[in-house]
N, C-alpha and C. Protein backbone atom coordinates (compact mmCIF):
# COMPACT_ATOMS: atom_id res chain seq x y z
N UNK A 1 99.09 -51.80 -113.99
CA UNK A 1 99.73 -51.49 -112.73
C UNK A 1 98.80 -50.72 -111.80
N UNK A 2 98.12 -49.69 -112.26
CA UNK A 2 97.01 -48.86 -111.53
C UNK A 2 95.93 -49.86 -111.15
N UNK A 3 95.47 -50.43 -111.68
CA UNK A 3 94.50 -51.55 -111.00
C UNK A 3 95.01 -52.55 -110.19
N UNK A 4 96.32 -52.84 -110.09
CA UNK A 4 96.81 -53.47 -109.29
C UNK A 4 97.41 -53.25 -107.97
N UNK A 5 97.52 -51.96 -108.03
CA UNK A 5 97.85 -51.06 -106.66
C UNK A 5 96.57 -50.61 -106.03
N UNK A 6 95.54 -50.49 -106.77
CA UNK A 6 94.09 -50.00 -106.27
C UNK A 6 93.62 -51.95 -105.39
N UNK A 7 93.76 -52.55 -106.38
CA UNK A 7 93.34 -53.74 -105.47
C UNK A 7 94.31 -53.52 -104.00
N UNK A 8 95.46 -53.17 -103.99
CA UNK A 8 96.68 -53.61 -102.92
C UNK A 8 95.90 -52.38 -101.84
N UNK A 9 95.75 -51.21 -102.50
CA UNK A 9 94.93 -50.47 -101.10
C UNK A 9 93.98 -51.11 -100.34
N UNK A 10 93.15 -51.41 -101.30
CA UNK A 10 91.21 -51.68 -100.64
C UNK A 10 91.83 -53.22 -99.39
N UNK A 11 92.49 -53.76 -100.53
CA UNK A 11 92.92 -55.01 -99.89
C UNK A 11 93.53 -55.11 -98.33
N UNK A 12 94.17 -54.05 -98.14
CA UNK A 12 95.26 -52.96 -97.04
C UNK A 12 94.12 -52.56 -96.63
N UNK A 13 93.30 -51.85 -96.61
CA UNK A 13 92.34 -50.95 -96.18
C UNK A 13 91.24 -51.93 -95.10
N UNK A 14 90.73 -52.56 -96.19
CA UNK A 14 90.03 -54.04 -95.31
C UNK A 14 90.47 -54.49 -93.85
N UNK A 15 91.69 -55.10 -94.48
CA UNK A 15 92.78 -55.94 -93.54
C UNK A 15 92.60 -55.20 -92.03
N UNK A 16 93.49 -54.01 -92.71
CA UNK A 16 93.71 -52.90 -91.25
C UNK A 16 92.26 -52.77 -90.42
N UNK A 17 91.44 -52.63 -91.36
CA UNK A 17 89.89 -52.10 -90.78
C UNK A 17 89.59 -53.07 -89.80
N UNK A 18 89.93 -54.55 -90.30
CA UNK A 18 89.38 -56.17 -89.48
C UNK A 18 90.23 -56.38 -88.19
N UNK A 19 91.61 -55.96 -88.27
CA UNK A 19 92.25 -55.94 -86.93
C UNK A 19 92.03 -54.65 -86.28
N UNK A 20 91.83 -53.24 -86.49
CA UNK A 20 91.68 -52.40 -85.49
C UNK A 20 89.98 -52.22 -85.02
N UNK A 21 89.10 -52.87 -85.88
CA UNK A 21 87.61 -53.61 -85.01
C UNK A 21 87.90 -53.46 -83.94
N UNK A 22 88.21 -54.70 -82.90
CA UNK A 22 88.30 -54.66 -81.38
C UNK A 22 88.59 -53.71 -80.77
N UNK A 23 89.55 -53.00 -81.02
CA UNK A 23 89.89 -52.03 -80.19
C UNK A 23 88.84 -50.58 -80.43
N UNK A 24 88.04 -50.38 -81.44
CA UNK A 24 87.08 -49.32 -81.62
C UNK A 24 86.14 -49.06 -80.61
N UNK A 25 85.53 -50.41 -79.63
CA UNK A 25 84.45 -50.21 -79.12
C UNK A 25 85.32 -49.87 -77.47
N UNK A 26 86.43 -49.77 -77.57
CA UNK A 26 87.05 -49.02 -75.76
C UNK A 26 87.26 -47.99 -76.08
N UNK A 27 87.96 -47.88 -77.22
CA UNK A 27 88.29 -46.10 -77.84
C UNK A 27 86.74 -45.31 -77.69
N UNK A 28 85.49 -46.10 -78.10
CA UNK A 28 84.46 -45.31 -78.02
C UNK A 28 83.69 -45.30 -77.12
N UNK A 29 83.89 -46.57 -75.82
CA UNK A 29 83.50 -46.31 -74.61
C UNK A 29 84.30 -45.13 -73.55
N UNK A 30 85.45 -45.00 -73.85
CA UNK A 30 86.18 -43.99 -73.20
C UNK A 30 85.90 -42.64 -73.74
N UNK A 31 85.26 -42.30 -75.51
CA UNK A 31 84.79 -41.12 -75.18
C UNK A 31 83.62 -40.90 -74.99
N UNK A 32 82.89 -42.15 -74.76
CA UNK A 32 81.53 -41.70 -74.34
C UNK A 32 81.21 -41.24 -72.59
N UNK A 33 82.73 -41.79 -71.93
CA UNK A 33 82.90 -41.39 -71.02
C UNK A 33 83.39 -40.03 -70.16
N UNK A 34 84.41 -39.31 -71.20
CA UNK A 34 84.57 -38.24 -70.86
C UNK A 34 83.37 -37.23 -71.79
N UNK A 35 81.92 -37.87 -71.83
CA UNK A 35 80.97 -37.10 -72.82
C UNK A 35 81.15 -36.16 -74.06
N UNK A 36 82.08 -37.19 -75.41
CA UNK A 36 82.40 -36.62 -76.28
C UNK A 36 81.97 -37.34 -77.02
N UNK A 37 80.85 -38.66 -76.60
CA UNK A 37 80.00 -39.22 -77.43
C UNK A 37 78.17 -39.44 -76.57
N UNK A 38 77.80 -39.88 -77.85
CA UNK A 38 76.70 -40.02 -77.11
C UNK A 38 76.46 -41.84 -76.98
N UNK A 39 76.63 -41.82 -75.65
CA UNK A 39 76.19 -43.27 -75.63
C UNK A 39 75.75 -43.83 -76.28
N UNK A 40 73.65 -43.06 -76.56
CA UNK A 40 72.76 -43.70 -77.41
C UNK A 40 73.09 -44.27 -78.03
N UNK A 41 73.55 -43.21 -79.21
CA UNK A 41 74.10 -43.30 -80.12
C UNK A 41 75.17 -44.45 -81.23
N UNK A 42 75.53 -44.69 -80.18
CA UNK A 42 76.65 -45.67 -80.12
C UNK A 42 76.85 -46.63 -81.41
N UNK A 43 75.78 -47.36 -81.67
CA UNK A 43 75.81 -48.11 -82.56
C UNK A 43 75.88 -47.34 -83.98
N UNK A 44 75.40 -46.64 -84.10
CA UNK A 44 75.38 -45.83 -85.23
C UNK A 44 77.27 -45.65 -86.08
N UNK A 45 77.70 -45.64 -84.89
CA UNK A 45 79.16 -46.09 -85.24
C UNK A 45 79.43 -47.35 -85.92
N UNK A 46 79.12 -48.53 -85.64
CA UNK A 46 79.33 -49.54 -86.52
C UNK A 46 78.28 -49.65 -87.53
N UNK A 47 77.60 -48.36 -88.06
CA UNK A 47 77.04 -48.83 -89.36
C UNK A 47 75.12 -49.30 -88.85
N UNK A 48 74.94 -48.95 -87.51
CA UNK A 48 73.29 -49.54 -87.20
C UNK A 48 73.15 -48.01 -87.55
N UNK A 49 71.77 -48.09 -88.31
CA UNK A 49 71.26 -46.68 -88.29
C UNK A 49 70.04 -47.31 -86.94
N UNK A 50 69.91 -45.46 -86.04
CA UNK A 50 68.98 -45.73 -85.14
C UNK A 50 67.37 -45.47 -85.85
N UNK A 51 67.39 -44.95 -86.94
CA UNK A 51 66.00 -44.47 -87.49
C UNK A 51 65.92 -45.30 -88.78
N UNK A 52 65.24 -45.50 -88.82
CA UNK A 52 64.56 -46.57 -90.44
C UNK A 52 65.08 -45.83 -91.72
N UNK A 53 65.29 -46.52 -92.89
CA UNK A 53 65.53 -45.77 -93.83
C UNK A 53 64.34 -45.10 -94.22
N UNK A 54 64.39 -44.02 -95.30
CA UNK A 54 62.97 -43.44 -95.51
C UNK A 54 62.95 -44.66 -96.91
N UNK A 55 61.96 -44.21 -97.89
CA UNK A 55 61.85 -45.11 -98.84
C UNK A 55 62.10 -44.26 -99.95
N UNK A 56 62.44 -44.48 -101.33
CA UNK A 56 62.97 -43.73 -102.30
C UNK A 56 64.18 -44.03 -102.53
N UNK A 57 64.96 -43.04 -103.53
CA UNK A 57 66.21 -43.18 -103.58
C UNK A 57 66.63 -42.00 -102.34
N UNK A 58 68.41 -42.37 -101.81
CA UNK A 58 68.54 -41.85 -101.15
C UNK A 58 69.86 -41.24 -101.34
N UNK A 59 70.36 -39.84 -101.61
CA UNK A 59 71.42 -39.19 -101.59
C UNK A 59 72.33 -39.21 -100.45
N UNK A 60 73.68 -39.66 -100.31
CA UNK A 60 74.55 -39.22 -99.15
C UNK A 60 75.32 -38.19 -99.16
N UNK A 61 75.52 -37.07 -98.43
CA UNK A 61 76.81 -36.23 -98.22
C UNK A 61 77.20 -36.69 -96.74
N UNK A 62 78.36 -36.48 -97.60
CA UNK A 62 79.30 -36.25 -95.92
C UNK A 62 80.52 -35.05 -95.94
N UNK A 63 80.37 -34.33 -95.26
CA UNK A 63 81.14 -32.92 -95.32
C UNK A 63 82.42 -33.64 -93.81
N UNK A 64 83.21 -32.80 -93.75
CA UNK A 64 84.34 -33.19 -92.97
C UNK A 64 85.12 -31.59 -92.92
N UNK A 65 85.24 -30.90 -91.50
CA UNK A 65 86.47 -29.52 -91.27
C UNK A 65 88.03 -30.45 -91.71
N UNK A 66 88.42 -29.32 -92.30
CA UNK A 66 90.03 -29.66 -92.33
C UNK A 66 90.38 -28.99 -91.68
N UNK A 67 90.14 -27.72 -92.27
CA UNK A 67 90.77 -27.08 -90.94
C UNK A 67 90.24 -25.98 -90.06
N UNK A 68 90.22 -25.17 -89.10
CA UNK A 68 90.00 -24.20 -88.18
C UNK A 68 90.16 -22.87 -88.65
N UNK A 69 92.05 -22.90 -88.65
CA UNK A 69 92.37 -21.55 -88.58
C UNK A 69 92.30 -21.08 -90.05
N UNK A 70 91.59 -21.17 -90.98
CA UNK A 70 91.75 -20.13 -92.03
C UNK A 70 92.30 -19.03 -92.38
N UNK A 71 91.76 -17.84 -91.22
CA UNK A 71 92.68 -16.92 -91.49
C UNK A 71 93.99 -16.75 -91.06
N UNK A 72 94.67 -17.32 -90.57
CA UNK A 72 95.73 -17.26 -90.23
C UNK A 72 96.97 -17.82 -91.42
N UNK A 73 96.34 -18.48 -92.51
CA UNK A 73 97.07 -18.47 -94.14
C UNK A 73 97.29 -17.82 -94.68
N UNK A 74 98.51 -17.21 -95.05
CA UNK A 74 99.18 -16.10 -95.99
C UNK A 74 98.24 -16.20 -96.94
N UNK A 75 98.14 -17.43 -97.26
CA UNK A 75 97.14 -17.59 -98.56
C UNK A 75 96.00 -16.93 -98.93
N UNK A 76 95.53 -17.07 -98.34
CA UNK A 76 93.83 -16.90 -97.62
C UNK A 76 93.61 -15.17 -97.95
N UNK A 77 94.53 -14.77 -97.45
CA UNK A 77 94.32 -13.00 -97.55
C UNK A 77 94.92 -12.53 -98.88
């Protein structure tokens, strides 16, 4: 059953990804318009890197904020 719901995501995941395509490149001309992107840049969004790979193996991170207010969590203190 777990492998069969993991196919039903990726499968879902795809799908959604192939119809909301089109609409990515106005969403990202409009914020390159109010300068919350960088034009250049641009392609780098669909996956073009603007700089060559180096050669070797190559490690990825990707870090992501959740959230801002930290201290403001009962938790936290």
């Amino acid at each position: 059953m777990t492998r069969m719901l993991a196919r039903l995501a990726l499968s879902s995941y795809r799908w959604i990804g192939t119809a909301v395509y089109p609409l990515v490149w106005g969403y990202l001309a409009a914020r390159a318009a109010k300068g919350k992107e960088d034009s250049a840049r641009r392609q780098e969004r669909y996956g073009h890197a603007s700089a060559p790979r180096p050669q070797g193996p190559l490690v990825w991170f990707h870090a992501a904020s959740v959230r801002r207010d930290h201290g403001r969590d009962p938790a936290d203190q």
